[in-house]
C-alpha atoms as a PDB file:
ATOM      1  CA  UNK A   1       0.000   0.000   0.000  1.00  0.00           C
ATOM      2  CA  UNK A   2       1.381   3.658  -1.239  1.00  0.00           C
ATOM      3  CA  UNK A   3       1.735   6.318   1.855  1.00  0.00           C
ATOM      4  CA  UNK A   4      -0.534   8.256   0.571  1.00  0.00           C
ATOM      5  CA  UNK A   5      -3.085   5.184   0.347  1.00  0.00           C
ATOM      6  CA  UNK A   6      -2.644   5.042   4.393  1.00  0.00           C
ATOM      7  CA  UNK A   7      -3.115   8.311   4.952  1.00  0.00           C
ATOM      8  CA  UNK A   8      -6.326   8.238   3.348  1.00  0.00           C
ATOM      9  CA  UNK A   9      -7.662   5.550   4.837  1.00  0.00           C
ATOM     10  CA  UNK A  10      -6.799   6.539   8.064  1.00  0.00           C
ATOM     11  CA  UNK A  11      -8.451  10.057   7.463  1.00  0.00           C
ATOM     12  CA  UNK A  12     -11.293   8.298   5.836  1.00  0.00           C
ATOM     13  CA  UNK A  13     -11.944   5.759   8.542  1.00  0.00           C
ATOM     14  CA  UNK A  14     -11.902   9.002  11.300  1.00  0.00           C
ATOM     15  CA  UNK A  15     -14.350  11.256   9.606  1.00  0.00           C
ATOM     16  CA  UNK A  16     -16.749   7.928   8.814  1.00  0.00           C
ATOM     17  CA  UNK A  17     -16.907   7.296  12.763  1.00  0.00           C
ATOM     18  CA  UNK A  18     -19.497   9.055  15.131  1.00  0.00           C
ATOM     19  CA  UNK A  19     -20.531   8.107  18.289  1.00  0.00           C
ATOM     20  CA  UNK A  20     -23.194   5.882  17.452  1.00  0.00           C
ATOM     21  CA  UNK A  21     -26.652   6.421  19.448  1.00  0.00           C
ATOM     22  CA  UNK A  22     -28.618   3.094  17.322  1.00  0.00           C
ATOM     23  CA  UNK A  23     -26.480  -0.063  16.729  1.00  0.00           C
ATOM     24  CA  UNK A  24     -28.211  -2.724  14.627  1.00  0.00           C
ATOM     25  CA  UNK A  25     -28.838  -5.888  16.926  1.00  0.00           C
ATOM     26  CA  UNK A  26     -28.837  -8.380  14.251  1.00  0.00           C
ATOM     27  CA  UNK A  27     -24.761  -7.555  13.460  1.00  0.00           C
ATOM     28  CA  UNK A  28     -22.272  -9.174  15.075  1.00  0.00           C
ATOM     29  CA  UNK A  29     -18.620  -8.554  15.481  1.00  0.00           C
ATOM     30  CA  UNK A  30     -16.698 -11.128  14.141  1.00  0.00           C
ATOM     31  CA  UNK A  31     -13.882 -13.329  17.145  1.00  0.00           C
ATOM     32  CA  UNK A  32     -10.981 -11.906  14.566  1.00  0.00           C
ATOM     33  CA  UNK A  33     -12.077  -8.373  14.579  1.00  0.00           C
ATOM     34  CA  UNK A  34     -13.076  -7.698  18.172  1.00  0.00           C
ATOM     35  CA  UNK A  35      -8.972  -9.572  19.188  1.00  0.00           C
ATOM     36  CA  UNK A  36      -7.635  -7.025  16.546  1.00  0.00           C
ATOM     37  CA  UNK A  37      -9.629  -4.084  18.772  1.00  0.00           C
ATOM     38  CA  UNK A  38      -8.618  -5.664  22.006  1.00  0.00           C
ATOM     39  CA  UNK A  39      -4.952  -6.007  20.490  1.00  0.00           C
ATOM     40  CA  UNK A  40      -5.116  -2.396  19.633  1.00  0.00           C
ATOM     41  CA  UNK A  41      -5.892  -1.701  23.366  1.00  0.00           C
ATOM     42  CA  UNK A  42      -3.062  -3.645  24.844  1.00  0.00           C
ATOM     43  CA  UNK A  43      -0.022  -2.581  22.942  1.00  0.00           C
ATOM     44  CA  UNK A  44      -1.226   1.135  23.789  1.00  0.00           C
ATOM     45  CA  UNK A  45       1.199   3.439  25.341  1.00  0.00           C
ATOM     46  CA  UNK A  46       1.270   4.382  29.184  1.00  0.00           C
ATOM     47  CA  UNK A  47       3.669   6.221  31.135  1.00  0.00           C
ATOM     48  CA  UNK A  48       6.890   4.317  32.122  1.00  0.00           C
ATOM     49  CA  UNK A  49       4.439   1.218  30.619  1.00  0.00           C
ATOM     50  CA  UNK A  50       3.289   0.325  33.625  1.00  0.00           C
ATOM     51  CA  UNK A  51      -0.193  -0.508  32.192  1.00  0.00           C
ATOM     52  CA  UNK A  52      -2.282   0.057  34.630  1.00  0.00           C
ATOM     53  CA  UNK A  53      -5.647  -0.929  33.230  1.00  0.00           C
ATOM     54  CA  UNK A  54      -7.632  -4.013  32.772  1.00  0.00           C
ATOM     55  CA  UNK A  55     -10.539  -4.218  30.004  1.00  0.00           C
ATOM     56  CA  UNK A  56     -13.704  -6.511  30.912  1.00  0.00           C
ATOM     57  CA  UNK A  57     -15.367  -7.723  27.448  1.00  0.00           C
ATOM     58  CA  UNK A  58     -19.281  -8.263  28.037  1.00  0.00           C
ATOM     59  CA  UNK A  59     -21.216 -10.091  25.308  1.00  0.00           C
ATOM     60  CA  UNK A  60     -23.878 -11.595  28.406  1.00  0.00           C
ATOM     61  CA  UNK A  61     -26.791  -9.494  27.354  1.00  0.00           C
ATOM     62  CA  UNK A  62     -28.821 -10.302  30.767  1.00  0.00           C
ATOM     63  CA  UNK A  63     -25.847  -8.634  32.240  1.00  0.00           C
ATOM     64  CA  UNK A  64     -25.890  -5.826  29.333  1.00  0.00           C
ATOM     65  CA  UNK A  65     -29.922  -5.136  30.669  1.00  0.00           C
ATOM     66  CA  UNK A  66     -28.357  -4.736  33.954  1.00  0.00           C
ATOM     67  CA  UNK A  67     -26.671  -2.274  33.078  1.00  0.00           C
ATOM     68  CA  UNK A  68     -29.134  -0.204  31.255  1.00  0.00           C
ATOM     69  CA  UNK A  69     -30.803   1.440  34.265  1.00  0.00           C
ATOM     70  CA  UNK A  70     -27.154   2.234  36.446  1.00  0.00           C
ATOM     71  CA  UNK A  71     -26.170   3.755  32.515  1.00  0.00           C
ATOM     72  CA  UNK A  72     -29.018   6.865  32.550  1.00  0.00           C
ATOM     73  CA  UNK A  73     -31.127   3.868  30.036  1.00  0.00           C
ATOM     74  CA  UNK A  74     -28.282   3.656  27.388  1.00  0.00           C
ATOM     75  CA  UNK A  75     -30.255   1.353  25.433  1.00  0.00           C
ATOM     76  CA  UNK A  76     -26.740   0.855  22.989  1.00  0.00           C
ATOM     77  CA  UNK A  77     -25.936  -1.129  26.013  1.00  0.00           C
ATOM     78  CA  UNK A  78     -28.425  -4.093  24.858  1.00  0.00           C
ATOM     79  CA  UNK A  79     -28.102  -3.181  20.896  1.00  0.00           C
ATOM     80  CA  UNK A  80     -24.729  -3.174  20.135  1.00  0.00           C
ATOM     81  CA  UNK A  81     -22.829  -6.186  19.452  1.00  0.00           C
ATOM     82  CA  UNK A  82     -20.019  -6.175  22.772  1.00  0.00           C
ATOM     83  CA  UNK A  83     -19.014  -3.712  25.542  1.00  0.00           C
ATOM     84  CA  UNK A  84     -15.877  -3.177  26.682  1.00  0.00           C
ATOM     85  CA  UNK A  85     -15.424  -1.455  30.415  1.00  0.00           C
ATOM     86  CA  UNK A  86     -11.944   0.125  30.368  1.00  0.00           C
ATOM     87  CA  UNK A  87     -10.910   0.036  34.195  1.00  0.00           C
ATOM     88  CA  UNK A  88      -8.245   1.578  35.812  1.00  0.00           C
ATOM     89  CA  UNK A  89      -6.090   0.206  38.973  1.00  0.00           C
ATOM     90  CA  UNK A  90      -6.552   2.275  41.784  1.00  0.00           C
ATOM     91  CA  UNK A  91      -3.319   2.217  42.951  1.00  0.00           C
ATOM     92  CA  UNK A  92       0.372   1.256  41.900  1.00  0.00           C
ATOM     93  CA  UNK A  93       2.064  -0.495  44.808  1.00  0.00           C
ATOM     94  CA  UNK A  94       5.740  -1.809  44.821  1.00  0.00           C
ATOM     95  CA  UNK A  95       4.291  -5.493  43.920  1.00  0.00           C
ATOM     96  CA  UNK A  96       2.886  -4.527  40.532  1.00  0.00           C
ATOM     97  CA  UNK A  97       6.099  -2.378  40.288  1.00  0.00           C
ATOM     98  CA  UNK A  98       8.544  -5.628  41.163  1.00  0.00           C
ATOM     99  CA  UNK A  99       6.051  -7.778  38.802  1.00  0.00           C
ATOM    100  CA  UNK A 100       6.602  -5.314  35.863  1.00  0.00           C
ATOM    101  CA  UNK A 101      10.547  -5.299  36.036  1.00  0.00           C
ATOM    102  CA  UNK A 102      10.136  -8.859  36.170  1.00  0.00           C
ATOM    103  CA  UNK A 103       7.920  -9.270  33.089  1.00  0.00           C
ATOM    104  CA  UNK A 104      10.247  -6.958  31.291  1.00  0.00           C
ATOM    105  CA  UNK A 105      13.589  -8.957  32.507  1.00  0.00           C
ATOM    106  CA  UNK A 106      12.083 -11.937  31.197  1.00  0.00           C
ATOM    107  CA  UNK A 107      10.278 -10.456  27.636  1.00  0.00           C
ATOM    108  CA  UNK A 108      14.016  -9.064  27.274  1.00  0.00           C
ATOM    109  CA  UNK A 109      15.651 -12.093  28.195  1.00  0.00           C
ATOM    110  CA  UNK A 110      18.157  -9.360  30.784  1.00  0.00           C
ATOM    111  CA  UNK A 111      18.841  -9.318  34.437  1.00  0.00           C
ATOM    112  CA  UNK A 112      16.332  -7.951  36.331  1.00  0.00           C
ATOM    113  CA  UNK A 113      19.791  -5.766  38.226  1.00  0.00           C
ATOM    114  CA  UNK A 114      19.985  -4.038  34.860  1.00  0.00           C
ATOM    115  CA  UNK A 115      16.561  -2.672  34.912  1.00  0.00           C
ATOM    116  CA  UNK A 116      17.548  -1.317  38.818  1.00  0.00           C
ATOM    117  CA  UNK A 117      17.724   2.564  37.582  1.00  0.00           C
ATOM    118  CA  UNK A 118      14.477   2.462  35.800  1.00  0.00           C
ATOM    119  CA  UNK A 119      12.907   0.875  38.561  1.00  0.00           C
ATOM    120  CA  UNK A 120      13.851   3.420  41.182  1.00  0.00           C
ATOM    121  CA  UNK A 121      13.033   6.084  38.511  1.00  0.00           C
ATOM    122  CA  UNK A 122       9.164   4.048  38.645  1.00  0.00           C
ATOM    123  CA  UNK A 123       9.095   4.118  42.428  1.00  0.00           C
ATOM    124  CA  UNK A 124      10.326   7.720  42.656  1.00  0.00           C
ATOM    125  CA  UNK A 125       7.178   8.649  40.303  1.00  0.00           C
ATOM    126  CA  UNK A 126       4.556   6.721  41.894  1.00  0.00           C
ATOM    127  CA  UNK A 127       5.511   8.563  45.273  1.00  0.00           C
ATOM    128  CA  UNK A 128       5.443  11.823  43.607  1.00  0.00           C
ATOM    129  CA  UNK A 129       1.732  11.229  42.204  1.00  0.00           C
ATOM    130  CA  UNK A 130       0.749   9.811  45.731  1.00  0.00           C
ATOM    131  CA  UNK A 131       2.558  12.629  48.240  1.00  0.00           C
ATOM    132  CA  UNK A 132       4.200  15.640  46.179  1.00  0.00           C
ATOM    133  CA  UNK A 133       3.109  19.178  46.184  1.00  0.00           C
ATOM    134  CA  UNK A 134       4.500  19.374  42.794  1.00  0.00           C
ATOM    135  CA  UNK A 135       0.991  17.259  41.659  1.00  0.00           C
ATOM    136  CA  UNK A 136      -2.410  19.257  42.025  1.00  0.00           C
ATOM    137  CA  UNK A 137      -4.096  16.071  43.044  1.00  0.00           C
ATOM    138  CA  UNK A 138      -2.222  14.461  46.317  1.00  0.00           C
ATOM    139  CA  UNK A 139      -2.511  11.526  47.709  1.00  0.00           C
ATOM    140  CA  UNK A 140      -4.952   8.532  46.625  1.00  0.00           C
ATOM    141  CA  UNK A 141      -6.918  11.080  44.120  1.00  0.00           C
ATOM    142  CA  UNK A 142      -3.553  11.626  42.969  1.00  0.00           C
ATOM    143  CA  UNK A 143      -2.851   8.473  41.819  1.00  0.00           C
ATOM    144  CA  UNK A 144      -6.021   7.749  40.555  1.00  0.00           C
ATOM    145  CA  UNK A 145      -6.304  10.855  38.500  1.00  0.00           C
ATOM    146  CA  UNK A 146      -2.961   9.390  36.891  1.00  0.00           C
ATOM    147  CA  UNK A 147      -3.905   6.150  36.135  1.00  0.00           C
ATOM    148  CA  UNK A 148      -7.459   7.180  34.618  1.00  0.00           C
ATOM    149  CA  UNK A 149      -5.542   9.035  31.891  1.00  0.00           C
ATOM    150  CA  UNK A 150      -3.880   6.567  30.900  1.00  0.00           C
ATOM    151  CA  UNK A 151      -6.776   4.288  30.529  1.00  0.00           C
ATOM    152  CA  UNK A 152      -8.202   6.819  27.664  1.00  0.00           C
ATOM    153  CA  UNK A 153      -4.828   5.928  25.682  1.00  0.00           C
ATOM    154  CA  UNK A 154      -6.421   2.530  24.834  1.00  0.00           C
ATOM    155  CA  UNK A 155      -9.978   3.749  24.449  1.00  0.00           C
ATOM    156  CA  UNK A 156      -8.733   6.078  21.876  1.00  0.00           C
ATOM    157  CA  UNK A 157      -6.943   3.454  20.110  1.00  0.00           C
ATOM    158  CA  UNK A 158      -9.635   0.721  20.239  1.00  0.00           C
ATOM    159  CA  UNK A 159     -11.832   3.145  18.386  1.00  0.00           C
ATOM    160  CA  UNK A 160      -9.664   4.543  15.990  1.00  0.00           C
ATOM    161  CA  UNK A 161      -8.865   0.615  15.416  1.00  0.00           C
ATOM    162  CA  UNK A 162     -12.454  -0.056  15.141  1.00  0.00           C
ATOM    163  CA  UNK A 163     -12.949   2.631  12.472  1.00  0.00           C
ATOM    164  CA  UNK A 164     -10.426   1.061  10.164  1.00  0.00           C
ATOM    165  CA  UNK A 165     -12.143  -2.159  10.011  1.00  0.00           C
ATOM    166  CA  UNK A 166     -15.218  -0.163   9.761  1.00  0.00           C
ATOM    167  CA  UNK A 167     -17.112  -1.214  12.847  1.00  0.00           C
ATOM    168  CA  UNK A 168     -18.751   1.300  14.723  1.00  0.00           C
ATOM    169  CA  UNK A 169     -18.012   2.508  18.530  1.00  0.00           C
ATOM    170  CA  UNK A 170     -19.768   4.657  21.055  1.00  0.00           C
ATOM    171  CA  UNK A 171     -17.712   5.587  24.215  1.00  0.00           C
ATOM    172  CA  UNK A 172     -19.570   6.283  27.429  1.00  0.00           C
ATOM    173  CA  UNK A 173     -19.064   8.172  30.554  1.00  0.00           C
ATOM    174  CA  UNK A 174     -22.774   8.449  31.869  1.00  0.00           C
ATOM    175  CA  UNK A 175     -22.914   5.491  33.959  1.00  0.00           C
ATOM    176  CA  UNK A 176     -22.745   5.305  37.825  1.00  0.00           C
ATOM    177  CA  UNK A 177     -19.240   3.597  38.258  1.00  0.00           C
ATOM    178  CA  UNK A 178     -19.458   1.562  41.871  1.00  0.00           C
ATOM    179  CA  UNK A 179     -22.854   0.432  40.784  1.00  0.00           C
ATOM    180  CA  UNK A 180     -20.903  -1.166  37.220  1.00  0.00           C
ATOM    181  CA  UNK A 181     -18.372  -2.010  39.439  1.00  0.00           C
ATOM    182  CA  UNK A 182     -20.720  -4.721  41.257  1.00  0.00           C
ATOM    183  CA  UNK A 183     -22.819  -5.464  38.682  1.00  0.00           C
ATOM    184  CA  UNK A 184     -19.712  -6.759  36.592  1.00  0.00           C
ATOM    185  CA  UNK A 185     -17.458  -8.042  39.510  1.00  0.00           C
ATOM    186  CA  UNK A 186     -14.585  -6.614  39.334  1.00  0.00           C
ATOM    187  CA  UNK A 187     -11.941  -6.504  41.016  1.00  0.00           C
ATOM    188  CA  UNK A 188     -12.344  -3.898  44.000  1.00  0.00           C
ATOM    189  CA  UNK A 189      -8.504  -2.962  43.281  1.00  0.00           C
ATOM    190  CA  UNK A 190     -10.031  -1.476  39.705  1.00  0.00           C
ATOM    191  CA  UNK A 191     -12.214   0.762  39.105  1.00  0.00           C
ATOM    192  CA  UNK A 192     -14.302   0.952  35.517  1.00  0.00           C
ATOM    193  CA  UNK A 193     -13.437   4.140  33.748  1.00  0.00           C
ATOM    194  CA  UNK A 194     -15.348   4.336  30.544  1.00  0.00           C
ATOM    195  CA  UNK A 195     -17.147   2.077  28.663  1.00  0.00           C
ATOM    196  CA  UNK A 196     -17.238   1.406  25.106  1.00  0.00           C
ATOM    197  CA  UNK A 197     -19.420  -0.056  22.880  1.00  0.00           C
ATOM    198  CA  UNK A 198     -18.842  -1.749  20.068  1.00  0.00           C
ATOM    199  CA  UNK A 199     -20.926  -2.841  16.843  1.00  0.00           C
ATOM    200  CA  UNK A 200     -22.700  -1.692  13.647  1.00  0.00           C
ATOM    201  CA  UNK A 201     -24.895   1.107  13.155  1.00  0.00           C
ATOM    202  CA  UNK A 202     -28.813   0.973  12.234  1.00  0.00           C
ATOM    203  CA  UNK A 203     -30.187   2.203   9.546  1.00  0.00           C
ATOM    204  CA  UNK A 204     -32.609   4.061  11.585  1.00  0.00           C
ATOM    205  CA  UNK A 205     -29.575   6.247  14.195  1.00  0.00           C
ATOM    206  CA  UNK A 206     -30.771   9.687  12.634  1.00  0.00           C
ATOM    207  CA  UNK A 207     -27.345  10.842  13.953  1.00  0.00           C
ATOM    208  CA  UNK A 208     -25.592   8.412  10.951  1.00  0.00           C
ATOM    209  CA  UNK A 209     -26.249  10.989   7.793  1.00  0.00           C
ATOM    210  CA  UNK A 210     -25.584  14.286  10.487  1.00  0.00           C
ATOM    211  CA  UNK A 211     -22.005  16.096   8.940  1.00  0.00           C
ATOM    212  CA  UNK A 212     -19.434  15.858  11.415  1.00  0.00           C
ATOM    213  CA  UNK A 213     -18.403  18.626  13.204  1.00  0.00           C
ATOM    214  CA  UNK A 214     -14.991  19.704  14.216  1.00  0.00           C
ATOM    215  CA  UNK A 215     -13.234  23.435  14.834  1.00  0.00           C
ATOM    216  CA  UNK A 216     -10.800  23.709  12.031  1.00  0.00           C
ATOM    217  CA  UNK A 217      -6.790  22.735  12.295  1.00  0.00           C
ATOM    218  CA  UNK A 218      -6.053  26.193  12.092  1.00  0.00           C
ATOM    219  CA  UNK A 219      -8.266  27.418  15.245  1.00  0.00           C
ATOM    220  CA  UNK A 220      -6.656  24.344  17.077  1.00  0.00           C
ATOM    221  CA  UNK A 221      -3.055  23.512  15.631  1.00  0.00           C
ATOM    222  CA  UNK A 222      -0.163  25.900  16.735  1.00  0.00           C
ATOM    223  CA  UNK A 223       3.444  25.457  15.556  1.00  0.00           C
ATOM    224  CA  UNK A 224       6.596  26.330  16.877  1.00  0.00           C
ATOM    225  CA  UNK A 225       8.898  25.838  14.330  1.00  0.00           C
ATOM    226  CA  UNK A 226      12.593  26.194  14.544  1.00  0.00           C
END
């Protein structure tokens, strides 16, 4: 494929996605496509890696009707073909730290010693987040402001992933998080940040044929050129 083919399609598949309000129940997302998404989600960047998110896939739809009420009556909930709560961990302690280092030792076939400096440089950044005047959120909020962030890296990937293989996505906010939390069992060291639903839009979402709107590059863009 020429560069300029890429481009395009990248472009292409952005300005064809919208946040859809009516998925088609009859469509399904096919095993390969929804592992490409998922994919997509995992080998997103955080900072120093540390990853510190977990994504729930629900295709259950008496769970998905759950759901509905503790998500303002989302009916996309029930409609579209899977949901995926992004959760975040609440906190980084110096097990998942010493469990990283060790994953990476081991990916990178290298001494866990040699990976001492970036693990202090780890440690000295999840104590800044968690006790230093030099972050506007201390303490526990602090942390979990930090880690929340980084779970929108993957939700921004997973949908701009989605959009290539033209299926259609609709993140959410507007849902009452410790209520999800229970109703989907998670793990109480998580917490669900977003959720993100996945499928193929009706030919009845009025919102398909709207023109998308966006403030133009120039309004938003600024160089600094050398």
């Amino acid at each position: 494929m020429k560069e300029n083919d890429i481009h395009a399609n990248l472009i292409n598949a952005l300005n064809w996605r919208y946040a859809v309000q009516v998925f088609d129940e009859k469509k399904k997302i096919s095993d390969s496509d929804i592992k490409t998404i998922l994919e997509a989600g995992r080998l997103a960047p955080s900072s120093f890696g540390l990853q510190p998110w977990k994504f729930i896939v629900i295709t259950d739809i008496a769970l998905r009707k759950k759901l509905v009420p503790i998500c303002f009556n989302q009916e996309k909930i029930t409609t579209c073909s899977h949901v995926i709560a992004l959760a975040y961990k609440k906190n980084i302690t110096q097990k998942d730290i010493d469990a990283y280092i060790s994953d990476m030792a081991h990916t990178r076939n290298i001494s866990k010693d040699s990976l001492e400096g970036f693990k202090n440089a780890i440690k000295q950044a999840v104590h800044i987040k968690k006790l230093s005047s030099l972050n506007p959120f201390r303490g526990a909020g602090g942390m979990q402001a930090w880690n929340a962030r980084q779970t929108y890296i993957p939700l921004g990937m997973m949908i701009a992933s989605a959009s290539l293989l033209k299926i259609d996505s609709a993140p959410m906010e507007g849902f009452v998080a410790p209520l999800v939390n229970h109703c989907i069992g998670i793990d109480n060291e998580y917490t669900v940040c977003t959720l993100l639903a996945l499928g193929y839009r009706s030919e009845n979402d009025p919102y398909a044929t709207l023109k998308k709107s966006r403030f133009s590059a120039s309004s938003i863009i600024e160089w600094r050129k050398g």
